[in-house]
Protein backbone atom coordinates (compact mmCIF):
# COMPACT_ATOMS: atom_id res chain seq x y z
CA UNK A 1 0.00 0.00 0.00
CA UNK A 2 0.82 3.43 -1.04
CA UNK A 3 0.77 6.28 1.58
CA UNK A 4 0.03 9.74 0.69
CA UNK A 5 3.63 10.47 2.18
CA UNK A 6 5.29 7.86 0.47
CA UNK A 7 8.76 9.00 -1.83
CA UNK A 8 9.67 7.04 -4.74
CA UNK A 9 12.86 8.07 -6.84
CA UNK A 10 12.93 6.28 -10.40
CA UNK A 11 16.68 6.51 -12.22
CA UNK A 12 19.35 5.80 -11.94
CA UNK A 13 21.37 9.11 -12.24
CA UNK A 14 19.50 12.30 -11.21
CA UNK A 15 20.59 14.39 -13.68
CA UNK A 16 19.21 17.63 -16.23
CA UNK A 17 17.34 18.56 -12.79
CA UNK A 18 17.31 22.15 -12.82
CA UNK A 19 14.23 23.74 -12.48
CA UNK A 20 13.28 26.41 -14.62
CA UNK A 21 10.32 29.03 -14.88
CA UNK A 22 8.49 28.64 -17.97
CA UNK A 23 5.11 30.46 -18.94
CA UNK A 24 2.65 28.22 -17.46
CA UNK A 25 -0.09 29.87 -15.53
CA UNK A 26 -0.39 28.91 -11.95
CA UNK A 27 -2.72 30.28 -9.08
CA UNK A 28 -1.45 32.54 -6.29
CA UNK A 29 -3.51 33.53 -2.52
CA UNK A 30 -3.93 37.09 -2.76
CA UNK A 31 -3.27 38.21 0.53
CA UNK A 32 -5.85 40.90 0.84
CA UNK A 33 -9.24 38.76 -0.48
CA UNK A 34 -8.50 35.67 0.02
CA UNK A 35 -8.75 35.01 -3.49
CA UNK A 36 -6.33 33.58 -6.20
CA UNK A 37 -5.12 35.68 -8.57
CA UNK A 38 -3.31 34.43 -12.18
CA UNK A 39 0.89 34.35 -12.24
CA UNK A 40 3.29 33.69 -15.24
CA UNK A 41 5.50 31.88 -13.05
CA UNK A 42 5.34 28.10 -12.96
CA UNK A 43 5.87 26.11 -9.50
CA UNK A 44 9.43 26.12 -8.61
CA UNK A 45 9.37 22.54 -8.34
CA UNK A 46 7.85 21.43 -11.88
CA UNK A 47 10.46 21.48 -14.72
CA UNK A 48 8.48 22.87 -17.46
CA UNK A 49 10.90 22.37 -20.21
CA UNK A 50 11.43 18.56 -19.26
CA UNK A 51 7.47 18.10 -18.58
CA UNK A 52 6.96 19.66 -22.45
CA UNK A 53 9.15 16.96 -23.59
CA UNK A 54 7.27 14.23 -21.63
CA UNK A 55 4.28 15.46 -23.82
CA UNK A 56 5.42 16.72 -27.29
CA UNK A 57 8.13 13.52 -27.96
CA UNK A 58 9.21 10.39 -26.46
CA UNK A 59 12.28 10.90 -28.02
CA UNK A 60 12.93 14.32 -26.97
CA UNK A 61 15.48 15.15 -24.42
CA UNK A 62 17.26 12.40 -21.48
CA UNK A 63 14.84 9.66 -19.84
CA UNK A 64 16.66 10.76 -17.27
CA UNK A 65 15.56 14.54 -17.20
CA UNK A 66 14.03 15.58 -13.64
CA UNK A 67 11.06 17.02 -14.32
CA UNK A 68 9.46 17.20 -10.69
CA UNK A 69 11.38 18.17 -7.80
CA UNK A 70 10.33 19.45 -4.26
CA UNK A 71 12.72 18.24 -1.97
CA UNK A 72 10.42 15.19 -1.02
CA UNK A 73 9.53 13.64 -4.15
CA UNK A 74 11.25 13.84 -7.63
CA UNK A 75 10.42 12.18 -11.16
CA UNK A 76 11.90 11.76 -14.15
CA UNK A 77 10.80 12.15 -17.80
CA UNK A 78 11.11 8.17 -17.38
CA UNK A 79 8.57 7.52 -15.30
CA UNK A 80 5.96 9.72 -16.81
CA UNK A 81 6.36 8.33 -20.31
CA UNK A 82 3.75 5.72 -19.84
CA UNK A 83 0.99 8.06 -18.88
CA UNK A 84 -1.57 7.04 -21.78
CA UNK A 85 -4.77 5.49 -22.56
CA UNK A 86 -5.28 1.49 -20.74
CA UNK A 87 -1.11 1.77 -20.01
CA UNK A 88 -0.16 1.23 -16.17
CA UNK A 89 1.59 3.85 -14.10
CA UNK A 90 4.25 3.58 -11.41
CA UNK A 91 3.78 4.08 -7.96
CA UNK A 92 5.96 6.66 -8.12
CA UNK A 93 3.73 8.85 -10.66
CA UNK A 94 1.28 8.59 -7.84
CA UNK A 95 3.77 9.79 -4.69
CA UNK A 96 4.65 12.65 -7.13
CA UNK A 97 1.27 13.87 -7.69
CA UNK A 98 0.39 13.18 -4.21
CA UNK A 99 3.20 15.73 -2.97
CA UNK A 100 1.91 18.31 -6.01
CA UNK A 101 -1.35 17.97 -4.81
CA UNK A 102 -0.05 18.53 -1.35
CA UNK A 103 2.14 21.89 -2.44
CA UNK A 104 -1.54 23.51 -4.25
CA UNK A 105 -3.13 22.54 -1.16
CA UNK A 106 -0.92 26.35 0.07
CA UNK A 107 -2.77 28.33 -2.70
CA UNK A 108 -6.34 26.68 -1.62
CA UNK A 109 -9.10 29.51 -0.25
CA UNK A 110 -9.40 30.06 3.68
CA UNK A 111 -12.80 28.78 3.49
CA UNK A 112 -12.59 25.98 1.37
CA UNK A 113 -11.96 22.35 2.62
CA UNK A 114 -8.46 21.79 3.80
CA UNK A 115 -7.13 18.15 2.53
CA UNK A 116 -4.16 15.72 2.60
CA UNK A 117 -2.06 17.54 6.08
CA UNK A 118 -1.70 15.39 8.38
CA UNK A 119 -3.81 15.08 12.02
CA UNK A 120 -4.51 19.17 11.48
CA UNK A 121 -6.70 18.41 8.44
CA UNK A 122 -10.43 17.11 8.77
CA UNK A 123 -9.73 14.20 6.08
CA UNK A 124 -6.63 12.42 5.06
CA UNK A 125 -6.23 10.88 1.89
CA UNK A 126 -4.29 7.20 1.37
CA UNK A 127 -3.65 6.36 -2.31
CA UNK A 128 -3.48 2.65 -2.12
CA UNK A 129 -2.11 0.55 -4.54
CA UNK A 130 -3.18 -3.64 -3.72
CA UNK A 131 -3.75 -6.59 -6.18
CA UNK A 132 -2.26 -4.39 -8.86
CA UNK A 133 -4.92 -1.58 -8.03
CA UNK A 134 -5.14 1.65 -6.89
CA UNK A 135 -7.92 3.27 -5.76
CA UNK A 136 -8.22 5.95 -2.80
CA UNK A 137 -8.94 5.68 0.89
CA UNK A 138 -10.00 8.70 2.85
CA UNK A 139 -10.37 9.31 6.30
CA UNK A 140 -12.64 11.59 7.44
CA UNK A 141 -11.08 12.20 11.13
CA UNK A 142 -14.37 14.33 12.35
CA UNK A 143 -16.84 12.36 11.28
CA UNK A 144 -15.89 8.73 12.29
CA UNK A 145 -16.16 7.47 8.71
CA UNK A 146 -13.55 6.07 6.02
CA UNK A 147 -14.29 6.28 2.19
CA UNK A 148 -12.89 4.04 -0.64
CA UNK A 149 -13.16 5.72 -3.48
CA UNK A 150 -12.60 3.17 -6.61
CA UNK A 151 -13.04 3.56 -10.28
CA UNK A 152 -13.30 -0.33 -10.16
CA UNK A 153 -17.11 -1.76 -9.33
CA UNK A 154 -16.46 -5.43 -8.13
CA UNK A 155 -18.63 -8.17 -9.38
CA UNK A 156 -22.34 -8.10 -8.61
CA UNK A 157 -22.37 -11.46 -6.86
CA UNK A 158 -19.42 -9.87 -3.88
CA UNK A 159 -20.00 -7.41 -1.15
CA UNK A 160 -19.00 -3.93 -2.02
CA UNK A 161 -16.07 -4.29 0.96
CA UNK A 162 -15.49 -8.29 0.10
CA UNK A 163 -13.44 -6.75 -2.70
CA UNK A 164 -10.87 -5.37 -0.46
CA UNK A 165 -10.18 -8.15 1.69
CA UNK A 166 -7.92 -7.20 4.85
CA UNK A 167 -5.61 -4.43 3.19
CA UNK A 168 -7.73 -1.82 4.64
CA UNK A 169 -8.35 -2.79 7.87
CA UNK A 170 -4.94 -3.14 8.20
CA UNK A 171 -4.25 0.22 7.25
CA UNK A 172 -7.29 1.18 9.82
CA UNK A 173 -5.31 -0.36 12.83
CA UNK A 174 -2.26 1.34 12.18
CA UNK A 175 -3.71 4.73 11.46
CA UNK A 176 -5.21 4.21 14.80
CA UNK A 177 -2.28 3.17 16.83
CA UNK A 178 -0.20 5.95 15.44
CA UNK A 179 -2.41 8.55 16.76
CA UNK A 180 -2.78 6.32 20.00
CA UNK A 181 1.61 5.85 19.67
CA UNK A 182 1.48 10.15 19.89
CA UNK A 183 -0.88 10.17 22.71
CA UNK A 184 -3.95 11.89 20.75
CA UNK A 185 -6.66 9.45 22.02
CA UNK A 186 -9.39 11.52 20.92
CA UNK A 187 -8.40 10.65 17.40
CA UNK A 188 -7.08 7.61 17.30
CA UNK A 189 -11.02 6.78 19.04
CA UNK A 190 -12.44 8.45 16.24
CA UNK A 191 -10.53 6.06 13.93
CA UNK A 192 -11.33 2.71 15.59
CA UNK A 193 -15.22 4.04 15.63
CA UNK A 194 -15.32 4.51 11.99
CA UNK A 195 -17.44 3.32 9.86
CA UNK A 196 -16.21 1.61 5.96
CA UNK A 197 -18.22 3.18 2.63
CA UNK A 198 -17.94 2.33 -0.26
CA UNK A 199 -18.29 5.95 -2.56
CA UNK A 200 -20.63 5.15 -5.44
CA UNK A 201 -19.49 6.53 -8.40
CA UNK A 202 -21.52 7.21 -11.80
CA UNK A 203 -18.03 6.51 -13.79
CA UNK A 204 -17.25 2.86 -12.45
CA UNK A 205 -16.64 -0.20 -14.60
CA UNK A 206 -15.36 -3.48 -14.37
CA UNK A 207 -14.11 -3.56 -17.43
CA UNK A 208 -11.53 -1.59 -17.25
CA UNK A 209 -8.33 -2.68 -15.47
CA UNK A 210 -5.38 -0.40 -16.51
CA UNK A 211 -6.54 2.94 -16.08
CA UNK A 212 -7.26 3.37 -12.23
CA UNK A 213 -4.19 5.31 -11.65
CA UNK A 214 -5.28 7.91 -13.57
CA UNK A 215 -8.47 7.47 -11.92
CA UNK A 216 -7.07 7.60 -8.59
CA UNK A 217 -5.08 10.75 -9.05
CA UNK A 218 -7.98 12.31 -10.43
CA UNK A 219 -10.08 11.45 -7.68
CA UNK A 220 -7.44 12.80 -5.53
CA UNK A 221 -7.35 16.16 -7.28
CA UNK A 222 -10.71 16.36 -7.07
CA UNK A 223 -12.82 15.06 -3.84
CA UNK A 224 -13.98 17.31 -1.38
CA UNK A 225 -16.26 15.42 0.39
CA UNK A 226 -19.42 15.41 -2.18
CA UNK A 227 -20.84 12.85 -3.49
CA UNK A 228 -19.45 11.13 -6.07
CA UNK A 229 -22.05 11.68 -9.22
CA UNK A 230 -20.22 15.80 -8.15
């Protein structure tokens, strides 16, 4: 299983890393309303000129190029070439976006839901990758319930949480005795009371089997606690 925190670093030399500012438009806080406001800059730790080569040409530049960087996670060109249609991804495309996700959470507005920090935050996320799957876990750390959130429908003759066997009650316990290990009982009680859903989604297939990385980081980018038709 595949923890939001987790680092993978695909390579074998970390070279062509340096991270330049190309003319992608990011978001910004704006200090005095709260709201974002448009920049020229691109994140410092997104390599724009290696990410264009990812897209334009798979013969374009090193394998090797960095072309994410932010002093947790890094990813080369490598690892991002087999982002296409019904092609499986690496774990490590997953930790990378993960961390990305993590570094927009900063530009996010001061009333809008706060995701993916750590015991602070009202909901963690887990990306989980089991059985050659991925598929998201989120813990909602108020309200005493834990959402999978799978592209994947399992067969209509098994139990919507049959399909997952023991991987996340597993990762249940231990979320629980880590908050119990730090002495925040409150929490690690919330855990141990909370309840397993299964979040239906309007999008969800059996059929298809390669694609639920994409799926998952999507979902990632994307949940904030609605339902899952939103």
């Amino acid at each position: 299983m595949t923890g939001v925190l987790g680092v993978e670093e695909v390579g074998d030399e970390r070279d062509e890393c340096g991270l330049n500012a190309g003319e992608r438009k990011d978001s910004v806080p704006n200090d005095m309303t709260g709201k974002t406001a448009p920049t020229t800059e691109a994140p410092a730790h997104i390599n724009i000129e290696a990410s264009h080569d990812v897209v334009g040409s798979e013969n374009k530049g090193s394998d090797n190029a960095c072309v994410y960087d932010n002093d947790f996670a890094w990813a080369t060109k490598k690892l991002f070439l087999p982002l296409k249609p019904h092609v499986e991804i690496k774990a490590g495309v997953i930790n990378a976006w993960a961390s990305h996700l993590n570094n927009r959470e900063k530009e996010r507005l001061t009333t809008s839901l706060s995701r993916l920090f750590m015991i602070t935050s009202p909901c963690v996320f887990f990306p989980v990758c089991a059985n050659d799957h991925y598929y998201l876990v989120v813990f909602w750390m108020k309200k005493n319930t834990i959402e999978i959130i799978d592209n994947s429908k399992p067969p209509k003759d098994m139990d919507a949480l049959e399909k997952y066997g023991i991987d996340i009650g597993l990762m249940k316990d231990m979320f629980e005795a880590y908050f119990k290990e730090k002495n925040l009982l409150d929490i690690s009680e919330n855990i141990k009371k909370s309840a397993l859903n299964v979040l239906p989604l309007e999008w969800a297939i059996s059929t298809n089997k390669k694609d639920c990385g994409v799926y998952l980081m999507r979902h990632m980018e994307t949940y904030v606690g609605k339902k899952g038709s939103e």
